[in-house]
Protein backbone atom coordinates (compact mmCIF):
# COMPACT_ATOMS: atom_id res chain seq x y z
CA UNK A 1 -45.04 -37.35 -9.55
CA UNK A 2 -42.15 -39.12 -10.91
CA UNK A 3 -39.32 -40.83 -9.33
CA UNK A 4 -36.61 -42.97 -10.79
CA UNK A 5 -33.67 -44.60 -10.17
CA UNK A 6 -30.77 -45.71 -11.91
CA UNK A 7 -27.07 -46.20 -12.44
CA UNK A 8 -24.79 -43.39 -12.33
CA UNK A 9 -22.73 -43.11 -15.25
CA UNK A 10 -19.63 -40.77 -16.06
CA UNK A 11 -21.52 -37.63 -17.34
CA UNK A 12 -22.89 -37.82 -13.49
CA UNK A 13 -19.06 -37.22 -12.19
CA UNK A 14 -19.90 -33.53 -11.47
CA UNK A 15 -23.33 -34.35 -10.07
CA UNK A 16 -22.41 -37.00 -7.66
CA UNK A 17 -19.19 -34.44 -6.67
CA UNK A 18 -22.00 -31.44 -6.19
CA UNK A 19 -24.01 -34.22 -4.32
CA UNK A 20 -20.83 -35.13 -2.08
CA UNK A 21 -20.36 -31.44 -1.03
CA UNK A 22 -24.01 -31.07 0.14
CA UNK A 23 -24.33 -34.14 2.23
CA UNK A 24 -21.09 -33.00 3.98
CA UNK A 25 -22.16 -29.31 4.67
CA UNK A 26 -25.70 -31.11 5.74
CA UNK A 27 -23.65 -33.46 8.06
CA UNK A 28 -21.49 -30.37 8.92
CA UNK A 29 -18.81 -32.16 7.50
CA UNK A 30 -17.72 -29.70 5.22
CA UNK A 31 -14.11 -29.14 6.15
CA UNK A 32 -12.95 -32.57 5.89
CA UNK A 33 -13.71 -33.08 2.06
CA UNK A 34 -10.71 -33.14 0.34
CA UNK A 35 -11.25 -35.35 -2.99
CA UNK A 36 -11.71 -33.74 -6.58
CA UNK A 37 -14.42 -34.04 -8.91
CA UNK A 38 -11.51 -35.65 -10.83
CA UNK A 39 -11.44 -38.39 -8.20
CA UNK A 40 -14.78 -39.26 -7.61
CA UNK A 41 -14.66 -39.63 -11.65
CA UNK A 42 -11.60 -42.32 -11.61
CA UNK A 43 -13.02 -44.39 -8.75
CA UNK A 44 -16.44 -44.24 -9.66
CA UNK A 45 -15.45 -44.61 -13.92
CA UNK A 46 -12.27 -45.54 -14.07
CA UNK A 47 -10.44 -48.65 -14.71
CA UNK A 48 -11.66 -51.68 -12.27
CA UNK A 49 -13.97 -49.48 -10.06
CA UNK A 50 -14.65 -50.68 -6.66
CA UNK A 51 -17.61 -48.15 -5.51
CA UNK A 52 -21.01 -47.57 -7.37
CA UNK A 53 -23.54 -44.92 -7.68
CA UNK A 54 -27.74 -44.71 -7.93
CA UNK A 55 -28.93 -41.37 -8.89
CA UNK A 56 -32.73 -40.63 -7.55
CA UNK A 57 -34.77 -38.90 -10.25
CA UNK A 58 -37.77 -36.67 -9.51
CA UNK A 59 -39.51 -35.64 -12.35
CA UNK A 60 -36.68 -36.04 -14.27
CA UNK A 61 -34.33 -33.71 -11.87
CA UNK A 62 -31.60 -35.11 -9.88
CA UNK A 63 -32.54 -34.90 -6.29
CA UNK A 64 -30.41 -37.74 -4.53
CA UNK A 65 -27.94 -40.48 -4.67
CA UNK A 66 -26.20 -43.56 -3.51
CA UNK A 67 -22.74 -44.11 -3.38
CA UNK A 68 -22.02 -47.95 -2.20
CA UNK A 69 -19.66 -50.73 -2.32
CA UNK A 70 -19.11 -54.58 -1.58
CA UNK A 71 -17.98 -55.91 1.51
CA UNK A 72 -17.45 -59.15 2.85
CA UNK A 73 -18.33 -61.21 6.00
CA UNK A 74 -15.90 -63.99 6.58
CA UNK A 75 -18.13 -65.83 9.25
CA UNK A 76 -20.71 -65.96 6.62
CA UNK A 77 -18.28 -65.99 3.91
CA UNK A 78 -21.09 -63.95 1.64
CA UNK A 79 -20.64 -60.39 -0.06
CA UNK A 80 -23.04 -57.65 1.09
CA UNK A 81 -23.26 -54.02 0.14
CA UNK A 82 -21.86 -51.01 2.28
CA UNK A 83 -23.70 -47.60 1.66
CA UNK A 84 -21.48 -44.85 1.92
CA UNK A 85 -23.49 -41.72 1.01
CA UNK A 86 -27.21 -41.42 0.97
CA UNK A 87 -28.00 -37.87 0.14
CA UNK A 88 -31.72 -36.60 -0.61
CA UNK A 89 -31.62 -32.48 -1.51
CA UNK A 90 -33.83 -30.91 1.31
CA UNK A 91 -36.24 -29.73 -0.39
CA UNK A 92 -37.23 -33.29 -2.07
CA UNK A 93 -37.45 -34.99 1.31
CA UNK A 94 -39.98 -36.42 2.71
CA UNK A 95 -41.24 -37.71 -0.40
CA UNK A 96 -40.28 -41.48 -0.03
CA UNK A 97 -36.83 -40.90 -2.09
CA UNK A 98 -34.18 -42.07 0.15
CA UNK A 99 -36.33 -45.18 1.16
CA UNK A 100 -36.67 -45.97 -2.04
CA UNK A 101 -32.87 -45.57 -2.99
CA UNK A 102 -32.33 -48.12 -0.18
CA UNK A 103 -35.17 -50.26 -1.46
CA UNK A 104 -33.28 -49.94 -4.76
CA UNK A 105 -30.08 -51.44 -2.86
CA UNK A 106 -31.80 -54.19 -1.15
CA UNK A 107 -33.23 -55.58 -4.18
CA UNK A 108 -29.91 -55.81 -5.53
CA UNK A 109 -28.67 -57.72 -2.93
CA UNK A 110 -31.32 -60.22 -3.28
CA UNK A 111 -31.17 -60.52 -7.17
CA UNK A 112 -27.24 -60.95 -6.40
CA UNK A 113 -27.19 -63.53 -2.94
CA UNK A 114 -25.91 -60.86 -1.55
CA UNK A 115 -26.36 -61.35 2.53
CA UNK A 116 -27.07 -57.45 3.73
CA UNK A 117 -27.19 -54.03 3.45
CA UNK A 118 -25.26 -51.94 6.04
CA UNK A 119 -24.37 -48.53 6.70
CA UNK A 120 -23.38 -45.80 9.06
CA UNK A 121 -25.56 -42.67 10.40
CA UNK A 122 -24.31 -39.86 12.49
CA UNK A 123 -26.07 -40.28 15.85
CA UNK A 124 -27.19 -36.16 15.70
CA UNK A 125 -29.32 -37.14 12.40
CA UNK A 126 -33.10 -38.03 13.81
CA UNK A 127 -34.81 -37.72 10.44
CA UNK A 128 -32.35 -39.96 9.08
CA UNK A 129 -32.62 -42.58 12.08
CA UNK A 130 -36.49 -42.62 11.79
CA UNK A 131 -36.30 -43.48 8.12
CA UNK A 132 -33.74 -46.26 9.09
CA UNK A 133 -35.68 -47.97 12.11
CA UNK A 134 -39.21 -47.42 9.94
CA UNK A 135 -37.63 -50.53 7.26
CA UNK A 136 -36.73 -52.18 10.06
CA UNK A 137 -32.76 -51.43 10.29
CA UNK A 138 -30.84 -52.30 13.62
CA UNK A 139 -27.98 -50.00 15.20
CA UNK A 140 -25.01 -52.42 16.00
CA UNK A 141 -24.65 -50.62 19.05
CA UNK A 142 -21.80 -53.54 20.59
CA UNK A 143 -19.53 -52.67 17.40
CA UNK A 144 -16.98 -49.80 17.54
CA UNK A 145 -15.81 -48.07 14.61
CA UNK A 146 -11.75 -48.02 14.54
CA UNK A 147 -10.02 -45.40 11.87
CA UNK A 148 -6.55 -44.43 11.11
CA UNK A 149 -5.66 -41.71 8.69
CA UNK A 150 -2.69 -39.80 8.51
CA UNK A 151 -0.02 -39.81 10.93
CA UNK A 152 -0.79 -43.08 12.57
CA UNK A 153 -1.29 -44.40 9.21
CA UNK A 154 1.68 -43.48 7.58
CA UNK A 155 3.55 -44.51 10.71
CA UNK A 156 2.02 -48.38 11.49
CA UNK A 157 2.65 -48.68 7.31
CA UNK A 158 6.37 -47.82 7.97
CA UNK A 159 7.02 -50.26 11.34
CA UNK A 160 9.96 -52.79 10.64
């Protein structure tokens, strides 16, 4: 058995968009995926991207990917990576994949100084959470996550 990873490149635009859709039905997400294959193609390809993708080979199929970024800490004042999306098909789990597409990560941010590797998990998704606390990840269980789309959004950006 095979497995390989490497850097997504432009002819992956529909993949990564097919990927995309299956991690959010998976996550049950589904209904809140609004982006085009078109724009996963411009910010992934475009001019000055800002968000990268790994695609997980398995014999030379497709089976998974990671969709990541750089972030920053200011009391460290060192770049890390965010992952996004980590997506393994179903039926190619269990097969050391998505450990090894966040092995993949983690050697990158050694090769670059980069200080961590950090991500968010649904708190429904077991399988996912074993995986995580098996390499040794830690919840940051005294953090909150804030968001404002929308309404609010569009409404703090138009204050005096």
């Amino acid at each position: 058995m095979t497995l390989s990873i490497r850097s997504a490149t432009a002819a992956d635009s529909a993949l990564i968009f097919r990927f995309i859709r299956e991690l959010a039905d998976y996550e049950r997400l589904a209904h809140e995926v609004d982006a085009t294959e078109a724009d996963i193609a411009k910010a992934l390809f475009g001019e000055n991207p800002r968000v990268f993708a790994d695609i997980a080979e398995w014999q030379g199929e497709p089976v998974g990917f990671a969709l990541w970024f750089y972030n920053f800490s200011t009391f460290r004042g060192r770049h890390g990576i965010y992952l996004e999306d980590l997506f393994v098909r179903p039926e190619f789990r269990s097969r050391g994949i998505g450990r090894a597409l966040l092995r993949h990560l983690a050697r990158r941010c050694l090769a670059e100084g980069l200080l961590r590797l950090e991500w968010w998990v649904l708190n429904w998704n077991e399988p996912a959470l074993r995986v995580y606390r098996s390499i040794g990840a830690v919840p940051m269980d005294e953090w909150t996550v804030q968001r404002m789309t929308g309404e609010p959004l569009r409404q703090l950006a138009e204050e005096a």
